[in-house]
PDB file of N, CA and C in Angstrom:
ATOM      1  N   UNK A   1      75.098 -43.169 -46.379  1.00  0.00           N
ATOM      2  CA  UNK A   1      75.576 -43.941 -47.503  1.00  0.00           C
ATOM      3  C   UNK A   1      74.398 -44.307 -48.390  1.00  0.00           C
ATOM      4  N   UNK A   2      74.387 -44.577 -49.638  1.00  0.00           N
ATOM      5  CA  UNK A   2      73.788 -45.516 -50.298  1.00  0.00           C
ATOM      6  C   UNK A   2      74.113 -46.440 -51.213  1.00  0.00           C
ATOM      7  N   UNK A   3      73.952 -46.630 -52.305  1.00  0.00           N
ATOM      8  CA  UNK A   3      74.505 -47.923 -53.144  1.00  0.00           C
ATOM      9  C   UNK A   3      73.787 -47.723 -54.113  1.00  0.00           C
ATOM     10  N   UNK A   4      74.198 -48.050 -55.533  1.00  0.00           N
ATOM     11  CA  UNK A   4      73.960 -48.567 -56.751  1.00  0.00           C
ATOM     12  C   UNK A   4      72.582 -49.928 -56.665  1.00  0.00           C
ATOM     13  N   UNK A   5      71.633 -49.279 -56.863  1.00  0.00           N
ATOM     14  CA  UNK A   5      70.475 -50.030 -57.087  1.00  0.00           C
ATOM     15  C   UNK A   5      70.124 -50.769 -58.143  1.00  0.00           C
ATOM     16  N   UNK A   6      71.460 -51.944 -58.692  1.00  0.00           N
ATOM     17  CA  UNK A   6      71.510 -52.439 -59.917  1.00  0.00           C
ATOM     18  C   UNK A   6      70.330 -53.684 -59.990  1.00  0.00           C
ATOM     19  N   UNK A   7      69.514 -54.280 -59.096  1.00  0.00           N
ATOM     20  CA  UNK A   7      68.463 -55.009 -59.120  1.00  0.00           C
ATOM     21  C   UNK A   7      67.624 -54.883 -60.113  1.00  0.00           C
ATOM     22  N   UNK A   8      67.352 -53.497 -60.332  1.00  0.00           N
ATOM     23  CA  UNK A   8      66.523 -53.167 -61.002  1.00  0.00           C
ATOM     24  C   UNK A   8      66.855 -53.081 -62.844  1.00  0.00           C
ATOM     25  N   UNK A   9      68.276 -52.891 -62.771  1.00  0.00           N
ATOM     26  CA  UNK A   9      68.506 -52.564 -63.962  1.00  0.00           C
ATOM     27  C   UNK A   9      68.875 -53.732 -64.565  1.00  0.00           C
ATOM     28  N   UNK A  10      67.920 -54.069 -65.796  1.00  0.00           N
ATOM     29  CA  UNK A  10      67.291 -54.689 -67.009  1.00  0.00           C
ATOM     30  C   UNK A  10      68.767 -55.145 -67.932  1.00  0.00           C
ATOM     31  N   UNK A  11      68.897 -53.698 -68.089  1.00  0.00           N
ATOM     32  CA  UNK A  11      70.211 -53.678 -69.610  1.00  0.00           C
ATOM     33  C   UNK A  11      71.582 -53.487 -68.776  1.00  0.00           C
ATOM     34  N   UNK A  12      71.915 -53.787 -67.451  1.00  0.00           N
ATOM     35  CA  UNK A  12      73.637 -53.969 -67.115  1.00  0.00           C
ATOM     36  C   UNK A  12      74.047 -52.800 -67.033  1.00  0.00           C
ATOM     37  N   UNK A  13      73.400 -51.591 -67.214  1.00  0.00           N
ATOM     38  CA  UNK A  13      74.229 -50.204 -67.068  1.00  0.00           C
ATOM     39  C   UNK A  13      74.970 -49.909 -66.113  1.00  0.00           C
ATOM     40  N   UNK A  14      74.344 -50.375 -65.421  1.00  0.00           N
ATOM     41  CA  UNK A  14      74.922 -49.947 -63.922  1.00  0.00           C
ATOM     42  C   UNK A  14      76.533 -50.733 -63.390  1.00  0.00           C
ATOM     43  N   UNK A  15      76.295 -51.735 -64.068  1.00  0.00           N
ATOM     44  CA  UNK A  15      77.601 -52.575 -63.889  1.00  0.00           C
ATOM     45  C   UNK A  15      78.786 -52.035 -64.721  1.00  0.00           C
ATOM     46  N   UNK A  16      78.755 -50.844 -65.273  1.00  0.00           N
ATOM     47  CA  UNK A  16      79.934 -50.387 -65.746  1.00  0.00           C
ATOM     48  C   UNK A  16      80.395 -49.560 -64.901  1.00  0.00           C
ATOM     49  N   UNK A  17      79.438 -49.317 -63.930  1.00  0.00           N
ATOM     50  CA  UNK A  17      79.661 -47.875 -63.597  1.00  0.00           C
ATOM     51  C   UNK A  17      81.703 -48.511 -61.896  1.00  0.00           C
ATOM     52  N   UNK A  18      82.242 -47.686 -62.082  1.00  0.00           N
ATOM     53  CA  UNK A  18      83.094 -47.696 -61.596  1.00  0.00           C
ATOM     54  C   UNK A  18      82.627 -47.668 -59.614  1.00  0.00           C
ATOM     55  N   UNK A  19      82.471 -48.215 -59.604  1.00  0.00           N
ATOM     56  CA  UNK A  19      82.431 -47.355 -57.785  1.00  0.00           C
ATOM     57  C   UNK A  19      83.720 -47.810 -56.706  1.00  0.00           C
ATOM     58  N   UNK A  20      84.581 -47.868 -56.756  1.00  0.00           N
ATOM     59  CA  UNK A  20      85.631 -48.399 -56.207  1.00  0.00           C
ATOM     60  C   UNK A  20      86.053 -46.873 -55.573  1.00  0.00           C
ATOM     61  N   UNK A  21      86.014 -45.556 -56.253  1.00  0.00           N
ATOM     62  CA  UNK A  21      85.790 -44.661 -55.337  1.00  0.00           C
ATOM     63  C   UNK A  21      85.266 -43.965 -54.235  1.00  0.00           C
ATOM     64  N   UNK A  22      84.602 -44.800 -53.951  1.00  0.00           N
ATOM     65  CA  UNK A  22      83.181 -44.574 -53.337  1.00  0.00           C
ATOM     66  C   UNK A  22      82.693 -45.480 -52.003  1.00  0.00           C
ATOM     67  N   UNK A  23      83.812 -45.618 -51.730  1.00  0.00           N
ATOM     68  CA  UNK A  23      83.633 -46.579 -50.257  1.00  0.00           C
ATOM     69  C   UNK A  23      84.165 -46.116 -49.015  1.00  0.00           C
ATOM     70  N   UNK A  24      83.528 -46.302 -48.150  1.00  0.00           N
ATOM     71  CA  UNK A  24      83.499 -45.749 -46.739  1.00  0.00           C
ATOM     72  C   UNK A  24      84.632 -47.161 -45.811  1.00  0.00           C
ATOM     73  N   UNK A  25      85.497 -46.155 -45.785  1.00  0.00           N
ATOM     74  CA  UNK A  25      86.610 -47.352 -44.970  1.00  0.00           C
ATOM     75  C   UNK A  25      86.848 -47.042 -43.760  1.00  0.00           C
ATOM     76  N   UNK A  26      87.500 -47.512 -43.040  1.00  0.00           N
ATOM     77  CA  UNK A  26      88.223 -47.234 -41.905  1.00  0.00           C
ATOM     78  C   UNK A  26      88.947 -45.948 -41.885  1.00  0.00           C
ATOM     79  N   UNK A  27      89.455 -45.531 -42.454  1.00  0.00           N
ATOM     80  CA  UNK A  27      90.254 -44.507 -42.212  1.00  0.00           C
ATOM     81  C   UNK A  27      89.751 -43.255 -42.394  1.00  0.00           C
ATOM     82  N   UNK A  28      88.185 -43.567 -43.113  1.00  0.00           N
ATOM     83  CA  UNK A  28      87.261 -42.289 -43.114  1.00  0.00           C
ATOM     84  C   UNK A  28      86.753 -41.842 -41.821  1.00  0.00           C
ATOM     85  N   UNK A  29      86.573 -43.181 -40.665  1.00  0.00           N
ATOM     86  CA  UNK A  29      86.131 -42.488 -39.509  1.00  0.00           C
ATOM     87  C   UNK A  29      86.656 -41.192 -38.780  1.00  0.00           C
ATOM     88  N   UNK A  30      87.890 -40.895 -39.199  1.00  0.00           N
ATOM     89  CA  UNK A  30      88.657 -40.442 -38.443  1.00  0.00           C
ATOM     90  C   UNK A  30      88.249 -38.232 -39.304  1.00  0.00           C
ATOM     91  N   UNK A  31      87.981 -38.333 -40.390  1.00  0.00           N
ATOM     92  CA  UNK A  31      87.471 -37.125 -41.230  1.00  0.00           C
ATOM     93  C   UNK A  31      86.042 -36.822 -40.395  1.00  0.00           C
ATOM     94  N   UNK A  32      84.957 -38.000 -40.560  1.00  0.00           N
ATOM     95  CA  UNK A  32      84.060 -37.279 -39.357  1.00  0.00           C
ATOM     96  C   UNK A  32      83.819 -36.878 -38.382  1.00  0.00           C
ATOM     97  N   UNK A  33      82.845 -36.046 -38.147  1.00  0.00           N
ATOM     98  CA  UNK A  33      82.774 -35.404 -36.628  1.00  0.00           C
ATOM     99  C   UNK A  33      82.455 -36.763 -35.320  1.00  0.00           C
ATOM    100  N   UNK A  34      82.306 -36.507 -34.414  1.00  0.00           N
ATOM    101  CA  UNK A  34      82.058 -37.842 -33.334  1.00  0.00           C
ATOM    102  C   UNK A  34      80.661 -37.711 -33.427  1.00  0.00           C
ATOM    103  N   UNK A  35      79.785 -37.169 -33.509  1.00  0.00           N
ATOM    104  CA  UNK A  35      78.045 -37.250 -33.362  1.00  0.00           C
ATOM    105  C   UNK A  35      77.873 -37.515 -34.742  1.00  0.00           C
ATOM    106  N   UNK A  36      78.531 -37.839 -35.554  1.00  0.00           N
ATOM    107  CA  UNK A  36      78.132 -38.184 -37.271  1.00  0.00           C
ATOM    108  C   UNK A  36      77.670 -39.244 -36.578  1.00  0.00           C
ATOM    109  N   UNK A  37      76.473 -40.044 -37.760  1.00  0.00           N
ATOM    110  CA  UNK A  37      75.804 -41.128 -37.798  1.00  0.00           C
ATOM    111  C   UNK A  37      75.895 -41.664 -39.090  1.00  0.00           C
ATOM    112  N   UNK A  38      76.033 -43.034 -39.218  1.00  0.00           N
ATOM    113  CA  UNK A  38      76.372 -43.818 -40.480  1.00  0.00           C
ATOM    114  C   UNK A  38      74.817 -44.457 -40.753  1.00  0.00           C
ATOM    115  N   UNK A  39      74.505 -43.775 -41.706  1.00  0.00           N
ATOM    116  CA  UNK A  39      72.989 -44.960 -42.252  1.00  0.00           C
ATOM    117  C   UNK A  39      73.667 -45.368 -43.784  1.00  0.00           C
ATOM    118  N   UNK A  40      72.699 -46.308 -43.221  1.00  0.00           N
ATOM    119  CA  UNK A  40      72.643 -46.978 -44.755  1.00  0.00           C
ATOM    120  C   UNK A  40      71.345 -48.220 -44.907  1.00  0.00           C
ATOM    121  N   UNK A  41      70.795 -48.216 -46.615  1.00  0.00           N
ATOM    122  CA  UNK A  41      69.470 -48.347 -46.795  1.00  0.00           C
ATOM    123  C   UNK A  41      69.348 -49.742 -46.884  1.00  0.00           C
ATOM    124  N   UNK A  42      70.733 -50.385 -46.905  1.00  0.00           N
ATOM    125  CA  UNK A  42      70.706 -52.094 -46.943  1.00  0.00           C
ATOM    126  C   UNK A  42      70.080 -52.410 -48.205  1.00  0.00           C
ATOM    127  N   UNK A  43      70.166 -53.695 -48.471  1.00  0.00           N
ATOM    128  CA  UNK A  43      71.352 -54.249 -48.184  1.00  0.00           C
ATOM    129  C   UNK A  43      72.973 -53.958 -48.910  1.00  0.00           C
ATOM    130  N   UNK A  44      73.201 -54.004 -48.030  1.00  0.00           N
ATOM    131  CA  UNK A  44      74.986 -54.007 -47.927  1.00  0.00           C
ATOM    132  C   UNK A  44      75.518 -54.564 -48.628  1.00  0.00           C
ATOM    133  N   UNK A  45      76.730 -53.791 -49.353  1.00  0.00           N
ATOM    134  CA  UNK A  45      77.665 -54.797 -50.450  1.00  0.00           C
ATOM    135  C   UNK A  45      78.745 -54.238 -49.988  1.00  0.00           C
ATOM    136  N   UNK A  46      79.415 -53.923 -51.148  1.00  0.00           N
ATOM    137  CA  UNK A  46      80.998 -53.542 -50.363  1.00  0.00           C
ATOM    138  C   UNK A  46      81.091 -51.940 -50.329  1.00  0.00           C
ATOM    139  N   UNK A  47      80.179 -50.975 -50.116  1.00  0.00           N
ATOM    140  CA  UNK A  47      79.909 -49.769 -50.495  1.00  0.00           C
ATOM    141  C   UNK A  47      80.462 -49.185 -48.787  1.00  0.00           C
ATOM    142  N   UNK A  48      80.487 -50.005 -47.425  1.00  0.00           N
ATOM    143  CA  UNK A  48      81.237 -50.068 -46.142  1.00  0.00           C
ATOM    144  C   UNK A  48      81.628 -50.880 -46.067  1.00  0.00           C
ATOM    145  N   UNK A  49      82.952 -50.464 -45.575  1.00  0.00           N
ATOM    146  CA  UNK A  49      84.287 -51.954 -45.137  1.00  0.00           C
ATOM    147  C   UNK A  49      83.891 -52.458 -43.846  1.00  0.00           C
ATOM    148  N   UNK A  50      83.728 -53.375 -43.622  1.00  0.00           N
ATOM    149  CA  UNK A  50      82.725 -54.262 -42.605  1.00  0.00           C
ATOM    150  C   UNK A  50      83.869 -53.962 -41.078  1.00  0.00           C
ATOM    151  N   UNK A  51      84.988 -53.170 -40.917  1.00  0.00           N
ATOM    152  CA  UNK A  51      85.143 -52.917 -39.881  1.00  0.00           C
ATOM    153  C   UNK A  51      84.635 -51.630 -39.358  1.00  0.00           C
ATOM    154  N   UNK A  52      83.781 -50.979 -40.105  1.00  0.00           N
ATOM    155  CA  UNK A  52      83.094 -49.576 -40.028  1.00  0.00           C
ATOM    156  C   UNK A  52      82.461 -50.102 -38.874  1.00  0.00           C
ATOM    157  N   UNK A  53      81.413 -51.136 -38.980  1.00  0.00           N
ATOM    158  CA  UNK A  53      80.593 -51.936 -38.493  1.00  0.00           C
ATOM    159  C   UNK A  53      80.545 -51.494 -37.032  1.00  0.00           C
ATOM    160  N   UNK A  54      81.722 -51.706 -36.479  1.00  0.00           N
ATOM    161  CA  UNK A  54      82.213 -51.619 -35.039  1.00  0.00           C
ATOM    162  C   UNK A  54      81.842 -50.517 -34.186  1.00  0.00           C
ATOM    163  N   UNK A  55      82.140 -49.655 -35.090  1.00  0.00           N
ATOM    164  CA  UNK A  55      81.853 -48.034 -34.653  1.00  0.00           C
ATOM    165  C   UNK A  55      80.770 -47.861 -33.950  1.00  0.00           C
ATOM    166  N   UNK A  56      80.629 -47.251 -33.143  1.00  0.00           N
ATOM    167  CA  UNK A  56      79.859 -46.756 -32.533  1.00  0.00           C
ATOM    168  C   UNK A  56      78.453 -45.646 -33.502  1.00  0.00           C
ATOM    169  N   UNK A  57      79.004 -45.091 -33.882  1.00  0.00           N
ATOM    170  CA  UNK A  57      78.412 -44.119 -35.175  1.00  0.00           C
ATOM    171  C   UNK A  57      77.967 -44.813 -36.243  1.00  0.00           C
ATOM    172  N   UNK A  58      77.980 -46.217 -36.679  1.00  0.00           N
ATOM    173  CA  UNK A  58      77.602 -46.880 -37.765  1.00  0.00           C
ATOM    174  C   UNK A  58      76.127 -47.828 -36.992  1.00  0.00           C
ATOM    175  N   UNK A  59      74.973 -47.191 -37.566  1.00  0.00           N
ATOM    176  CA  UNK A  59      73.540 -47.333 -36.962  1.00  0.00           C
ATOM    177  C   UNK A  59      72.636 -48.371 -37.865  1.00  0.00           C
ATOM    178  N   UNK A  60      72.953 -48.669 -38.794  1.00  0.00           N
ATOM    179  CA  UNK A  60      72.385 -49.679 -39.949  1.00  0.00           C
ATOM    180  C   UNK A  60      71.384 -50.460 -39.215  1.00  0.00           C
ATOM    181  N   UNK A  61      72.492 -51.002 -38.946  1.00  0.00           N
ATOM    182  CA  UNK A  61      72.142 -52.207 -37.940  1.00  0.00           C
ATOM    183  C   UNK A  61      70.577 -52.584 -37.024  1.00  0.00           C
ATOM    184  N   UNK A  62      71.269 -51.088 -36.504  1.00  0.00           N
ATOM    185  CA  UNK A  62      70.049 -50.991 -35.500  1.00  0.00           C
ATOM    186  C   UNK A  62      68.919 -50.206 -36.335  1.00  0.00           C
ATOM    187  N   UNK A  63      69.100 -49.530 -37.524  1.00  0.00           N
ATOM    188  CA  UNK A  63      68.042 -48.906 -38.424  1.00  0.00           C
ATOM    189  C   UNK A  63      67.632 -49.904 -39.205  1.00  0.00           C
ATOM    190  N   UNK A  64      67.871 -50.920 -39.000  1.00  0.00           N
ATOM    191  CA  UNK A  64      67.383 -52.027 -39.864  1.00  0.00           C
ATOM    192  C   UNK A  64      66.540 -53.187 -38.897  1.00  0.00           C
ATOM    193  N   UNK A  65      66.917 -53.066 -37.522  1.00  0.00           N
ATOM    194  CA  UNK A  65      66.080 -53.550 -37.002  1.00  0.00           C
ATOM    195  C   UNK A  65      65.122 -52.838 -36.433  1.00  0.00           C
ATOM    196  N   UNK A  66      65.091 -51.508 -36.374  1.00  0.00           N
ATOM    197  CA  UNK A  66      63.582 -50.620 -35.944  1.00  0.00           C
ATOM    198  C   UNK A  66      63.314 -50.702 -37.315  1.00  0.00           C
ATOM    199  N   UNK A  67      63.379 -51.097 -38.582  1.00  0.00           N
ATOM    200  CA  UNK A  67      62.564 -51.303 -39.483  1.00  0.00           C
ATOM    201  C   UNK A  67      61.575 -52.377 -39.522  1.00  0.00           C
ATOM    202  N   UNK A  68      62.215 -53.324 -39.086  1.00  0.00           N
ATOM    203  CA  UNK A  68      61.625 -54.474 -38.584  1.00  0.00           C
ATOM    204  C   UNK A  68      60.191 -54.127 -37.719  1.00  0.00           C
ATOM    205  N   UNK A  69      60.191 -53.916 -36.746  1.00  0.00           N
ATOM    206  CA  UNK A  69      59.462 -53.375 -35.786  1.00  0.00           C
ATOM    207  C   UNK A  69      58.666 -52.464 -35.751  1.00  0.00           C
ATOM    208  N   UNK A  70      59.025 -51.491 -36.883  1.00  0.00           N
ATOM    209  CA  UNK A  70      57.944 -50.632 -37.401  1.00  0.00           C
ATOM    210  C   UNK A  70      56.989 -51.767 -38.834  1.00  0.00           C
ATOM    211  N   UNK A  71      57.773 -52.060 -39.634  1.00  0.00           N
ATOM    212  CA  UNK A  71      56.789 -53.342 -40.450  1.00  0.00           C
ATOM    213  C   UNK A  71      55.990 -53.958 -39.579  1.00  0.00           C
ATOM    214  N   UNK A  72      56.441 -54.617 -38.532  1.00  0.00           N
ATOM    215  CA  UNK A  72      55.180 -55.744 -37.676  1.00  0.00           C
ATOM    216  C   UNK A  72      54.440 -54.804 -37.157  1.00  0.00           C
ATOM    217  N   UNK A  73      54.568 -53.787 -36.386  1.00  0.00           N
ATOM    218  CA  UNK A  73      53.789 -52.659 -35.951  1.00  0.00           C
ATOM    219  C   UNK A  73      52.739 -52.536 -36.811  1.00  0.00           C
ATOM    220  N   UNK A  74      52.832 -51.735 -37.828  1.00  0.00           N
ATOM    221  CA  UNK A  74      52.036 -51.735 -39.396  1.00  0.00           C
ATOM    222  C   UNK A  74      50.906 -53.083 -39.640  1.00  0.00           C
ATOM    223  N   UNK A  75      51.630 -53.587 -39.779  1.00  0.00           N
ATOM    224  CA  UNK A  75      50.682 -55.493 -39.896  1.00  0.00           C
ATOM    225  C   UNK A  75      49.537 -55.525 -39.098  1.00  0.00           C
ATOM    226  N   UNK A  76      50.355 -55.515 -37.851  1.00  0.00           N
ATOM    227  CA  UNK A  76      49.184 -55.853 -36.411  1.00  0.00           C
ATOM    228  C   UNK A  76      48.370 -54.639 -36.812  1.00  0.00           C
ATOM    229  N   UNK A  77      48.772 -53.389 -36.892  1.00  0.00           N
ATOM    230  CA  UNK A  77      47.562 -52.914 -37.104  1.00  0.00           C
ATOM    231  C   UNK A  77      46.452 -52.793 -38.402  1.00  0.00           C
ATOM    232  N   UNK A  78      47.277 -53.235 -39.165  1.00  0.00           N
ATOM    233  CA  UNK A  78      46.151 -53.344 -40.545  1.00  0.00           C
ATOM    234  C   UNK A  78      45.171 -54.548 -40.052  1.00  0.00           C
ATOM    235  N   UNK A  79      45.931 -55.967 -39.415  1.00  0.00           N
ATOM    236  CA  UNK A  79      45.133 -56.893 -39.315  1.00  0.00           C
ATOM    237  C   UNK A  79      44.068 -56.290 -37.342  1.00  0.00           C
ATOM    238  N   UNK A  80      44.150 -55.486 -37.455  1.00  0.00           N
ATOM    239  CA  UNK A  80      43.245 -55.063 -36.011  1.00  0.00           C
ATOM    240  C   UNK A  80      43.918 -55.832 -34.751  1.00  0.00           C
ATOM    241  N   UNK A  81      45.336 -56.139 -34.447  1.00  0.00           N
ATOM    242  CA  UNK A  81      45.784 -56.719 -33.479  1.00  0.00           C
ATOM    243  C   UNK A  81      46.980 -56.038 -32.739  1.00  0.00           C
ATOM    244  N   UNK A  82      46.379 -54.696 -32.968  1.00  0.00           N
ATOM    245  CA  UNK A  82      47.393 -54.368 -32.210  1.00  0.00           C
ATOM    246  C   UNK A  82      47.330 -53.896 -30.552  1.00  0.00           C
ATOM    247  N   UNK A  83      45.407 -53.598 -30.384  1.00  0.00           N
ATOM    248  CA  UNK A  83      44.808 -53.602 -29.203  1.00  0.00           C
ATOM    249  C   UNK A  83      45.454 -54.592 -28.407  1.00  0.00           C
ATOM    250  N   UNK A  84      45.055 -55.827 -28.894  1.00  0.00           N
ATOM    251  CA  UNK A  84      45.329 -57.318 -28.266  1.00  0.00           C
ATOM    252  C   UNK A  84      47.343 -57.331 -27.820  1.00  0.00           C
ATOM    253  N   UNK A  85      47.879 -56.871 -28.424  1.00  0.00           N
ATOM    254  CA  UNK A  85      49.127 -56.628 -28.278  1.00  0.00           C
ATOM    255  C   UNK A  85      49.407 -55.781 -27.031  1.00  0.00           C
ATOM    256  N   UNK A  86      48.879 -54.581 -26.984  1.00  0.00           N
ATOM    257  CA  UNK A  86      48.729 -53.513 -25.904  1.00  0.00           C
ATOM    258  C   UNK A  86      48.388 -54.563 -24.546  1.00  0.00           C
ATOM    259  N   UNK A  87      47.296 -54.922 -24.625  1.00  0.00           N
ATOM    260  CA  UNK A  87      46.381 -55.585 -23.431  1.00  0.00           C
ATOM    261  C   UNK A  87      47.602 -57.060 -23.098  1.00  0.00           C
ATOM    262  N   UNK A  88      47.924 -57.408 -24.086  1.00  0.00           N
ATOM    263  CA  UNK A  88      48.862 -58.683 -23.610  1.00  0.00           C
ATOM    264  C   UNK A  88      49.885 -57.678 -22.563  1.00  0.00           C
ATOM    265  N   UNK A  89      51.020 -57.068 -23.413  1.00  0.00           N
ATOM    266  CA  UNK A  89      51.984 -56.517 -22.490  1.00  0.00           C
ATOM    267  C   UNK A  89      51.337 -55.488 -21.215  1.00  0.00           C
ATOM    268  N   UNK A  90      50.513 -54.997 -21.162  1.00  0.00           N
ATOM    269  CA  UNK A  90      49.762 -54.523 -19.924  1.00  0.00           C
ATOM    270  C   UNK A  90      49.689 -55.797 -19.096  1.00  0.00           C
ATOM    271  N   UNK A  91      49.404 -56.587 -19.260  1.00  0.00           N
ATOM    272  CA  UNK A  91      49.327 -57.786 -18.321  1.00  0.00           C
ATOM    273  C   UNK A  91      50.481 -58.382 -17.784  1.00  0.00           C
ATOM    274  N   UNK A  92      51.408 -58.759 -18.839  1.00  0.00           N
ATOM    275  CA  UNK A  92      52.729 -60.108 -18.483  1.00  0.00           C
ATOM    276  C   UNK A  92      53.446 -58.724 -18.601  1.00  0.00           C
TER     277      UNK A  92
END
């Protein structure tokens, strides 16, 4: 999935634009294959009907929290702490 990136837009263009076609509902699960995977780049508006959610195949979620985890990953190591991280969980 993705979404209309109207944040950015200055002059309202984007707010004409129709998308009411364009939504992933419930009843689409049933057109995909079973190993389909649902991403999406967040944040979320109404672009998935929040009982998608449930699915097993709808990964956001969890792609949004290994985003997380790759950001702090990143950090610790720009700030040189990620040794100290290693050596902690080697221990406890």
């Amino acid at each position: 999935m993705t979404r209309i990136q109207d944040e950015h837009d200055k002059s309202g263009e984007s707010k004409a634009v129709d998308t009411s076609k364009f939504k992933f509902r419930p009843q689409h699960l049933g057109m995909i294959k079973p190993t389909c995977i649902i991403m999406h780049p967040l944040p979320r508006r109404d672009e998935i009907h929040v009982d998608v959610d449930n699915d097993e195949r709808a990964v956001y979620w969890r792609q949004e929290r290994n985003g997380m985890w790759m950001r702090a990953s990143l950090i610790a190591h720009i700030f040189g702490a990620d040794g100290r991280i290693l050596d902690y969980a080697a221990v406890g």
